[in-house]
C-alpha atoms as a PDB file:
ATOM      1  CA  UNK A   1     -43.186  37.836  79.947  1.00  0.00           C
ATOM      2  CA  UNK A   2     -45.508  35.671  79.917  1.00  0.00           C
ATOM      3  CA  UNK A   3     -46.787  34.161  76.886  1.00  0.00           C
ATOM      4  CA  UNK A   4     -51.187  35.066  76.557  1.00  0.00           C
ATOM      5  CA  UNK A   5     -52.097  31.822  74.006  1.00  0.00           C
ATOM      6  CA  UNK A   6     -54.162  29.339  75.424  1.00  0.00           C
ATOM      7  CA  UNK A   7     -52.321  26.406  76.834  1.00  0.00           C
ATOM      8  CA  UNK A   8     -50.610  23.540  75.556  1.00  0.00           C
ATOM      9  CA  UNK A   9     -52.708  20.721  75.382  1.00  0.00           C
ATOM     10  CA  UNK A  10     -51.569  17.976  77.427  1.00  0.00           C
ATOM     11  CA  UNK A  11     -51.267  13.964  76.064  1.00  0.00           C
ATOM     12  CA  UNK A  12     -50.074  11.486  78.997  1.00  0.00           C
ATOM     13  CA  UNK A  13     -49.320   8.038  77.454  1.00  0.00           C
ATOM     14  CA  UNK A  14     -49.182   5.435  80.655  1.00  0.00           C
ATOM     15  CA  UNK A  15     -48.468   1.628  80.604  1.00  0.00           C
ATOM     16  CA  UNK A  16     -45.983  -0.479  82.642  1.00  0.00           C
ATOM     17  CA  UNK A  17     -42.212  -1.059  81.984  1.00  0.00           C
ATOM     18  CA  UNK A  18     -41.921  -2.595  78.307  1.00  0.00           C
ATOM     19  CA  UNK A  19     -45.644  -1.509  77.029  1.00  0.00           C
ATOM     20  CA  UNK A  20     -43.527   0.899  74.516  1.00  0.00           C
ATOM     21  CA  UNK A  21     -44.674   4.094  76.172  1.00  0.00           C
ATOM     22  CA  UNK A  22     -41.620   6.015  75.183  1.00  0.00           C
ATOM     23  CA  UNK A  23     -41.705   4.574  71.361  1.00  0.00           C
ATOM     24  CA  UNK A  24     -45.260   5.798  71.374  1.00  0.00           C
ATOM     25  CA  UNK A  25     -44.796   9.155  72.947  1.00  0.00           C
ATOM     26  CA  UNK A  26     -42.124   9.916  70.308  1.00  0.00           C
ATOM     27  CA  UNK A  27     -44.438   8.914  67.501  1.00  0.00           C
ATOM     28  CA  UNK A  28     -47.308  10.689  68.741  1.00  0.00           C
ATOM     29  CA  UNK A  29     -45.165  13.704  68.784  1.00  0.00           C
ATOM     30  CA  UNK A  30     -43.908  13.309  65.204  1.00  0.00           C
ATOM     31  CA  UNK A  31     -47.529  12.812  64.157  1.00  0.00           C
ATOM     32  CA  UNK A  32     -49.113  16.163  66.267  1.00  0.00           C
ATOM     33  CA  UNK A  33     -48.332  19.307  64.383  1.00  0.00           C
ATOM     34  CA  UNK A  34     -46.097  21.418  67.206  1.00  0.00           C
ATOM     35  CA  UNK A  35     -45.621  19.269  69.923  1.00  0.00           C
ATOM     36  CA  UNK A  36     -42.868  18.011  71.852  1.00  0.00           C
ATOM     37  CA  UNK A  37     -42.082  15.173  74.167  1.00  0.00           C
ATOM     38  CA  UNK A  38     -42.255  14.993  78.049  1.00  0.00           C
ATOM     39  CA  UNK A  39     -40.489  11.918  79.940  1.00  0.00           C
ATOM     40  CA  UNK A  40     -40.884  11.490  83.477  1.00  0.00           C
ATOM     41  CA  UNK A  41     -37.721   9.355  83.853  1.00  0.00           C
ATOM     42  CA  UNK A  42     -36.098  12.415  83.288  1.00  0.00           C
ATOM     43  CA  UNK A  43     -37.084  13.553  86.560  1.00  0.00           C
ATOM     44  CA  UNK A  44     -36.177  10.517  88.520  1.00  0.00           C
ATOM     45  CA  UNK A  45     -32.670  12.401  90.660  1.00  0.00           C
ATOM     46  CA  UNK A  46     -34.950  15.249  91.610  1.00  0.00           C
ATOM     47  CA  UNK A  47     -38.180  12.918  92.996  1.00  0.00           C
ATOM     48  CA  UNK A  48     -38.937  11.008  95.678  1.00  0.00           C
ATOM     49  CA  UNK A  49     -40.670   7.405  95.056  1.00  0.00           C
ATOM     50  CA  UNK A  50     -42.225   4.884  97.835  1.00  0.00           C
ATOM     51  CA  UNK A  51     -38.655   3.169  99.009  1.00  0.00           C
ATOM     52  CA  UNK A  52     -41.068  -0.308  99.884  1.00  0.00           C
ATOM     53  CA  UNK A  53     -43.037  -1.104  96.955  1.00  0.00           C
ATOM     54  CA  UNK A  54     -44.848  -4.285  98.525  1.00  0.00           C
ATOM     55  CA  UNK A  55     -45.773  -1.768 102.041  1.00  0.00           C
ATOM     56  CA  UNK A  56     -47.019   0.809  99.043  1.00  0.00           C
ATOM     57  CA  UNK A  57     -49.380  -1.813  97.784  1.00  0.00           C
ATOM     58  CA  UNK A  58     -50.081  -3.210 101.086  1.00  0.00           C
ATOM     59  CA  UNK A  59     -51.512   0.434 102.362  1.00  0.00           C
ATOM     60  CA  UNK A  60     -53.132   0.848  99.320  1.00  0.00           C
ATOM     61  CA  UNK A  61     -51.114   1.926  96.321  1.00  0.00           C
ATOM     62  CA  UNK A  62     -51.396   5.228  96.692  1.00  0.00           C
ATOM     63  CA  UNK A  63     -50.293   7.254  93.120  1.00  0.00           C
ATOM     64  CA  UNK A  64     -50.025  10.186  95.174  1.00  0.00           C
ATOM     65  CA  UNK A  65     -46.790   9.189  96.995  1.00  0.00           C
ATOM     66  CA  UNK A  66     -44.500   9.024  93.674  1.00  0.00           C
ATOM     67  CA  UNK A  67     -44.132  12.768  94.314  1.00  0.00           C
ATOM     68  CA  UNK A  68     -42.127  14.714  91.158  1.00  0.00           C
ATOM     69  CA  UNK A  69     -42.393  18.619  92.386  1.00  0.00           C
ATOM     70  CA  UNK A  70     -40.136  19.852  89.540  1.00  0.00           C
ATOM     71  CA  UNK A  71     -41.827  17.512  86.941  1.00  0.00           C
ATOM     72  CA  UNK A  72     -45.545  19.192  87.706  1.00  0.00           C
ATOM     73  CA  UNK A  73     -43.961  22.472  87.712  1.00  0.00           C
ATOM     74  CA  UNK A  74     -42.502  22.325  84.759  1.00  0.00           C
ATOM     75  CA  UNK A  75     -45.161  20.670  83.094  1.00  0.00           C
ATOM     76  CA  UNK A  76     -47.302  23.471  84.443  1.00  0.00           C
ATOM     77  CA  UNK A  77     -44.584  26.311  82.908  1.00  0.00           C
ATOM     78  CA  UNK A  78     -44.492  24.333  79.497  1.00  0.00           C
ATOM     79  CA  UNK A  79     -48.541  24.181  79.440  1.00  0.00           C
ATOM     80  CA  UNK A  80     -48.094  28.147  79.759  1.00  0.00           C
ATOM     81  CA  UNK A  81     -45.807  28.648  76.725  1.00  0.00           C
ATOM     82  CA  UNK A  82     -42.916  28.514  78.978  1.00  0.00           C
ATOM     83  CA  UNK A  83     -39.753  26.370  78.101  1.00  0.00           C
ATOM     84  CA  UNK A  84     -38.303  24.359  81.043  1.00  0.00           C
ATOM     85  CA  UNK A  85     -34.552  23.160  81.262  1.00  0.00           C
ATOM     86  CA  UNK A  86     -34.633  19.508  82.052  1.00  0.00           C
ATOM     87  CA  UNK A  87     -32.474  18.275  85.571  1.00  0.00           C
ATOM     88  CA  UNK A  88     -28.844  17.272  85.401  1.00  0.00           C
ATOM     89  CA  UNK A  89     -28.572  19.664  82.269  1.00  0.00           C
ATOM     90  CA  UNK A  90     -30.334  17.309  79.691  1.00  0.00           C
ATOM     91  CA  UNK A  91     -31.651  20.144  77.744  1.00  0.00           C
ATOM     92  CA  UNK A  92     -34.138  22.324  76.954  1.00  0.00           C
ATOM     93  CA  UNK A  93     -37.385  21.533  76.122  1.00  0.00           C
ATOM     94  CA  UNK A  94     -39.475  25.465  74.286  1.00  0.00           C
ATOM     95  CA  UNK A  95     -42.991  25.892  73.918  1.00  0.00           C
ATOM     96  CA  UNK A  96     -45.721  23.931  71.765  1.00  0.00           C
ATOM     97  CA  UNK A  97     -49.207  23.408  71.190  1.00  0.00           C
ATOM     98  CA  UNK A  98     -48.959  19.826  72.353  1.00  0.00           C
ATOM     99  CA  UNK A  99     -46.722  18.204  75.577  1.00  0.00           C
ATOM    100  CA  UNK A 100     -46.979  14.547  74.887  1.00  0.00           C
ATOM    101  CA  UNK A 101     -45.834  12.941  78.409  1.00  0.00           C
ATOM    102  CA  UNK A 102     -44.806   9.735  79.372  1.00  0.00           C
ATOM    103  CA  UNK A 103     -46.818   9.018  83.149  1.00  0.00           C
ATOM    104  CA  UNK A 104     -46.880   5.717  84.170  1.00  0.00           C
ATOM    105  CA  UNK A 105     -50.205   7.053  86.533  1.00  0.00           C
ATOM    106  CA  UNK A 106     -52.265   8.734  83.961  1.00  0.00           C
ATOM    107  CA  UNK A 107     -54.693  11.145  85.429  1.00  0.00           C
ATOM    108  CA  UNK A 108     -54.442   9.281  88.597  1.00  0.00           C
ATOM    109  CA  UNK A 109     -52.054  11.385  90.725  1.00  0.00           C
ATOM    110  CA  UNK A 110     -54.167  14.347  92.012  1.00  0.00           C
ATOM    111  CA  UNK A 111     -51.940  17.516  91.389  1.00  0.00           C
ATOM    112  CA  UNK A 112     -50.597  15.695  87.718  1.00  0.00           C
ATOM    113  CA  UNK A 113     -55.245  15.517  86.886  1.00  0.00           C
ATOM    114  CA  UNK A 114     -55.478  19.098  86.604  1.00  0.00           C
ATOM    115  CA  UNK A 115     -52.724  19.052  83.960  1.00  0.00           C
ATOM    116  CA  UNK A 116     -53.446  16.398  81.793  1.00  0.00           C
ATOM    117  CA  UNK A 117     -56.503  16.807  79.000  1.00  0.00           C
ATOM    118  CA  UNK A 118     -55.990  13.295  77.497  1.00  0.00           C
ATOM    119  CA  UNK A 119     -54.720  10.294  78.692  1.00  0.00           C
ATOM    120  CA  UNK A 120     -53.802   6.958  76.208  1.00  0.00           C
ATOM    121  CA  UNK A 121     -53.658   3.753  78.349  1.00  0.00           C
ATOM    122  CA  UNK A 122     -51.556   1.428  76.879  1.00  0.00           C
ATOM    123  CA  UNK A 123     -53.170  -2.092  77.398  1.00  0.00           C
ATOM    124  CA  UNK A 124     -50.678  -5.690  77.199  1.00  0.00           C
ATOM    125  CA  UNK A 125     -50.689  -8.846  78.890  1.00  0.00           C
ATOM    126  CA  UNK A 126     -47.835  -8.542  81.177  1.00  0.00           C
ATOM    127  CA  UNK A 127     -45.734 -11.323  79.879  1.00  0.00           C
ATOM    128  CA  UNK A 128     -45.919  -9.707  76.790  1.00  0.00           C
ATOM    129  CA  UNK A 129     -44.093  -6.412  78.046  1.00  0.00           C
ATOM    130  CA  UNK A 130     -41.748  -7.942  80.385  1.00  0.00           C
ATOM    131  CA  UNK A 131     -40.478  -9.920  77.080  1.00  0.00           C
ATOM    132  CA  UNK A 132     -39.825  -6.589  75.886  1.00  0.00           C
ATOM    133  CA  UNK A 133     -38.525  -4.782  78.949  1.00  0.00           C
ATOM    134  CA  UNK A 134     -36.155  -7.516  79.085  1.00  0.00           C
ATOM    135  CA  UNK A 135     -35.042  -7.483  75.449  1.00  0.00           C
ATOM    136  CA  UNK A 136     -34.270  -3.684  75.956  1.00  0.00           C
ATOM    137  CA  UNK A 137     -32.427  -4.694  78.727  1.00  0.00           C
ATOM    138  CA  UNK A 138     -30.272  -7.493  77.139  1.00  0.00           C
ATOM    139  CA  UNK A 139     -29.558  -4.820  74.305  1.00  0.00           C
ATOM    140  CA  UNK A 140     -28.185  -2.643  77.280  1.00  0.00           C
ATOM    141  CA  UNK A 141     -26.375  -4.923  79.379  1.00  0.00           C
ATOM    142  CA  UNK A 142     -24.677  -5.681  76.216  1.00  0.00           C
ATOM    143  CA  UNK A 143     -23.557  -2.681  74.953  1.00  0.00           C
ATOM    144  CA  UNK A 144     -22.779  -0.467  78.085  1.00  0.00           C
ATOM    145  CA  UNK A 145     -22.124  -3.266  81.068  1.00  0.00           C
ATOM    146  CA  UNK A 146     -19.506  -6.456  80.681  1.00  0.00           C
ATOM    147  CA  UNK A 147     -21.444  -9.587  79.441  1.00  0.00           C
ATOM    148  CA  UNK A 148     -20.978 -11.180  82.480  1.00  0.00           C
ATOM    149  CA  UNK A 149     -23.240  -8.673  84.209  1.00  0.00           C
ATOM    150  CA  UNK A 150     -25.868  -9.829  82.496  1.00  0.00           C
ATOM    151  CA  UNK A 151     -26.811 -12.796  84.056  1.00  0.00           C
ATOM    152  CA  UNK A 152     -26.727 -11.605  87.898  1.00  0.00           C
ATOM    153  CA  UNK A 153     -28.617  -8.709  86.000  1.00  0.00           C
ATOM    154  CA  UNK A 154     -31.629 -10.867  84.419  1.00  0.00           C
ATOM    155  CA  UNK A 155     -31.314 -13.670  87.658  1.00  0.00           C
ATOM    156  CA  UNK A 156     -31.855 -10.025  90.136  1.00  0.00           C
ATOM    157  CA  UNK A 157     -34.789  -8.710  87.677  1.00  0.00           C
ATOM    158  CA  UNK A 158     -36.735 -11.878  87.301  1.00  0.00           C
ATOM    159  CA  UNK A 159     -36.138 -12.724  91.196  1.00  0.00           C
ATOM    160  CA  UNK A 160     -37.484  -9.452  92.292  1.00  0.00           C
ATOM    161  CA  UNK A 161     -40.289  -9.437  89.600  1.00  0.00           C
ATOM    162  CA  UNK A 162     -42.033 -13.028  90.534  1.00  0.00           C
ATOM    163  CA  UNK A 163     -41.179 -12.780  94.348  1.00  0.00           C
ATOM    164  CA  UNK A 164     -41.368  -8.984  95.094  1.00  0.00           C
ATOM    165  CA  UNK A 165     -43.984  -6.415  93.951  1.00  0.00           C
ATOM    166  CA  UNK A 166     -43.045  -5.530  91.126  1.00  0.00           C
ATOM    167  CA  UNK A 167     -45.744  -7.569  89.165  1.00  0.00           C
ATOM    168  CA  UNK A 168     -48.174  -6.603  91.394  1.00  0.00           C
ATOM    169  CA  UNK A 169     -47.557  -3.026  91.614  1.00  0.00           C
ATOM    170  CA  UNK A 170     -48.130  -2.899  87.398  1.00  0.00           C
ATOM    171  CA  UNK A 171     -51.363  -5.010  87.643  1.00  0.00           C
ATOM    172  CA  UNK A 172     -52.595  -2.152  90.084  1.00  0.00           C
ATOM    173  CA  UNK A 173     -51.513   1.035  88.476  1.00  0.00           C
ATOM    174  CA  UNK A 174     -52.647  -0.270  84.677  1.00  0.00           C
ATOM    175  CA  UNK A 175     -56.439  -0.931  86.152  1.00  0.00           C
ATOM    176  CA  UNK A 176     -56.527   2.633  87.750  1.00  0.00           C
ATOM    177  CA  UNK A 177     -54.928   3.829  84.662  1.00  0.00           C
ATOM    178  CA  UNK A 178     -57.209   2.054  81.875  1.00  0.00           C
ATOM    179  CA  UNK A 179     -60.591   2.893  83.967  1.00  0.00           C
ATOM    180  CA  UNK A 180     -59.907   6.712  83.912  1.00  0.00           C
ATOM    181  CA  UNK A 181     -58.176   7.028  80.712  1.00  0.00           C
ATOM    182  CA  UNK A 182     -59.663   8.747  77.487  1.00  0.00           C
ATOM    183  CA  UNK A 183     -58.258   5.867  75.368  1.00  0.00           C
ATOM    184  CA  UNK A 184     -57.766   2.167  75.665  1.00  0.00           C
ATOM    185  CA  UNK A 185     -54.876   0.777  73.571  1.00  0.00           C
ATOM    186  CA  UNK A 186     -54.127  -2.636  72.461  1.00  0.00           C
ATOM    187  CA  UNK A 187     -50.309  -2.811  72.986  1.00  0.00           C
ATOM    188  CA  UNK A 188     -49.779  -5.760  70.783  1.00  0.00           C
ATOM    189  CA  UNK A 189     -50.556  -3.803  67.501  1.00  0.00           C
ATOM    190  CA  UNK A 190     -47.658  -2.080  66.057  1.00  0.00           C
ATOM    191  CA  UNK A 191     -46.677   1.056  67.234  1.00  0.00           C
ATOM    192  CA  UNK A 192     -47.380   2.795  64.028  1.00  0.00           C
ATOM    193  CA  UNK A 193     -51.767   1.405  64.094  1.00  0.00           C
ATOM    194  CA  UNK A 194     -51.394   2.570  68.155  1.00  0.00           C
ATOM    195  CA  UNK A 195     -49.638   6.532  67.238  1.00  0.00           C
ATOM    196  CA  UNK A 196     -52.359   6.544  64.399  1.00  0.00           C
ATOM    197  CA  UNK A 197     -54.900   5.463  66.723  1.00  0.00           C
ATOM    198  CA  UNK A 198     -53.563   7.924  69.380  1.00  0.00           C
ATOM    199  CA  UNK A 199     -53.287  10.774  67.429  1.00  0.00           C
ATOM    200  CA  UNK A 200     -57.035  10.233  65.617  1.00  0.00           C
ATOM    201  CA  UNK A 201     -58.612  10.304  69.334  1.00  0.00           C
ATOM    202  CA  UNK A 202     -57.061  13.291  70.208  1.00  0.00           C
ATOM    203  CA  UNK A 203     -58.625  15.367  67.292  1.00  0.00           C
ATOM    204  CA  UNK A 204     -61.729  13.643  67.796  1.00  0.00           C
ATOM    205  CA  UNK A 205     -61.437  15.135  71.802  1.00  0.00           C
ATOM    206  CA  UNK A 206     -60.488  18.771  70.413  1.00  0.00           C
ATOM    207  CA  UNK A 207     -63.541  18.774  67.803  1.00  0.00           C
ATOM    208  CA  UNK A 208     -65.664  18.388  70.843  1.00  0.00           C
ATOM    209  CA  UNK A 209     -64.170  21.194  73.337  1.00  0.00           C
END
């Protein structure tokens, strides 16, 4: 049966690889009375993503074509009071007031807009967040891979990220992102000023609905 309370209000935290969207979506969450956390990494097996990234930002860098079908329905069964059983068995995630996601695109993929009521932009110089992407990724390589991976690991990242599109392809998603976004962060404060900060908006937003 379906549940008759008014629906979950949606908080999409977006920023590129290493901009600590995932630290801030948990904190958020711990800081929102009834909420509970949304990743869309968790959907990657069941989605389909552009296979060329430099063709996707040659023809225009089109949001639309990272397409995640179960993610948006689920997200749309959870905004309903529904709980949703995450792919590949990773759990369960029940009901709440507030589904704090983690969207790279923001409001900027059409069918994820009429989901989302708030949107936190996370704002970094990119050098800045590849440090930390790659600090993550040392921490990784170290404790699940051999050592030795390591270094074809970082020489394969850092090839593909000056070289390929990967640089390119955060540049343009973060200034779609930031220009439609309900709140502009400054990714260099700590995460606990940026959940605060978060967190303060989004009351602000409900006060005026």
């Amino acid at each position: 049966m379906t549940n008759k309370q008014s629906p979950s209000f949606v908080v999409a935290i977006s920023g590129p690889s290493g901009s600590g969207k995932t630290s801030l979506v948990q904190k958020v969450t711990g800081l929102l009375e009834d909420a509970v956390s949304f990743y869309f990494d968790d959907y990657a097996s069941v989605s389909k993503y552009p296979s060329d990234f430099s063709e996707w930002i040659r023809e225009g860098a089109d949001p639309n074509q990272w397409e995640t079908p179960q993610l948006l329905k689920d997200l749309q069964m959870l905004r309903h009071r529904e709980a949703v059983s995450l792919p590949n068995n990773k759990g369960v995630i029940k009901a709440a007031s507030f589904i704090v996601i983690e969207e790279p695109f923001g409001r900027e993929r059409a069918q994820m807009n009429e989901l989302i009521d708030f949107v936190a932009g996370i704002d970094l110089p990119l050098e800045v967040a590849l440090a930390r992407r790659l600090l993550r990724d040392i921490e990784w390589c170290l404790s699940e891979k051999n050592p030795e991976y390591l270094a074809t690991y970082l020489k394969e990242y850092l090839t593909g990220y000056l070289s390929g599109a990967t640089r390119e392809m955060y540049l343009e998603v973060n200034a779609r992102v930031l220009k439609n976004c309900d709140l502009a962060l400054d990714g260099v404060k700590s995460l606990d000023e940026l959940a605060d900060e978060t967190v303060a908006a989004i009351k602000t937003k409900l006060r005026t609905v």
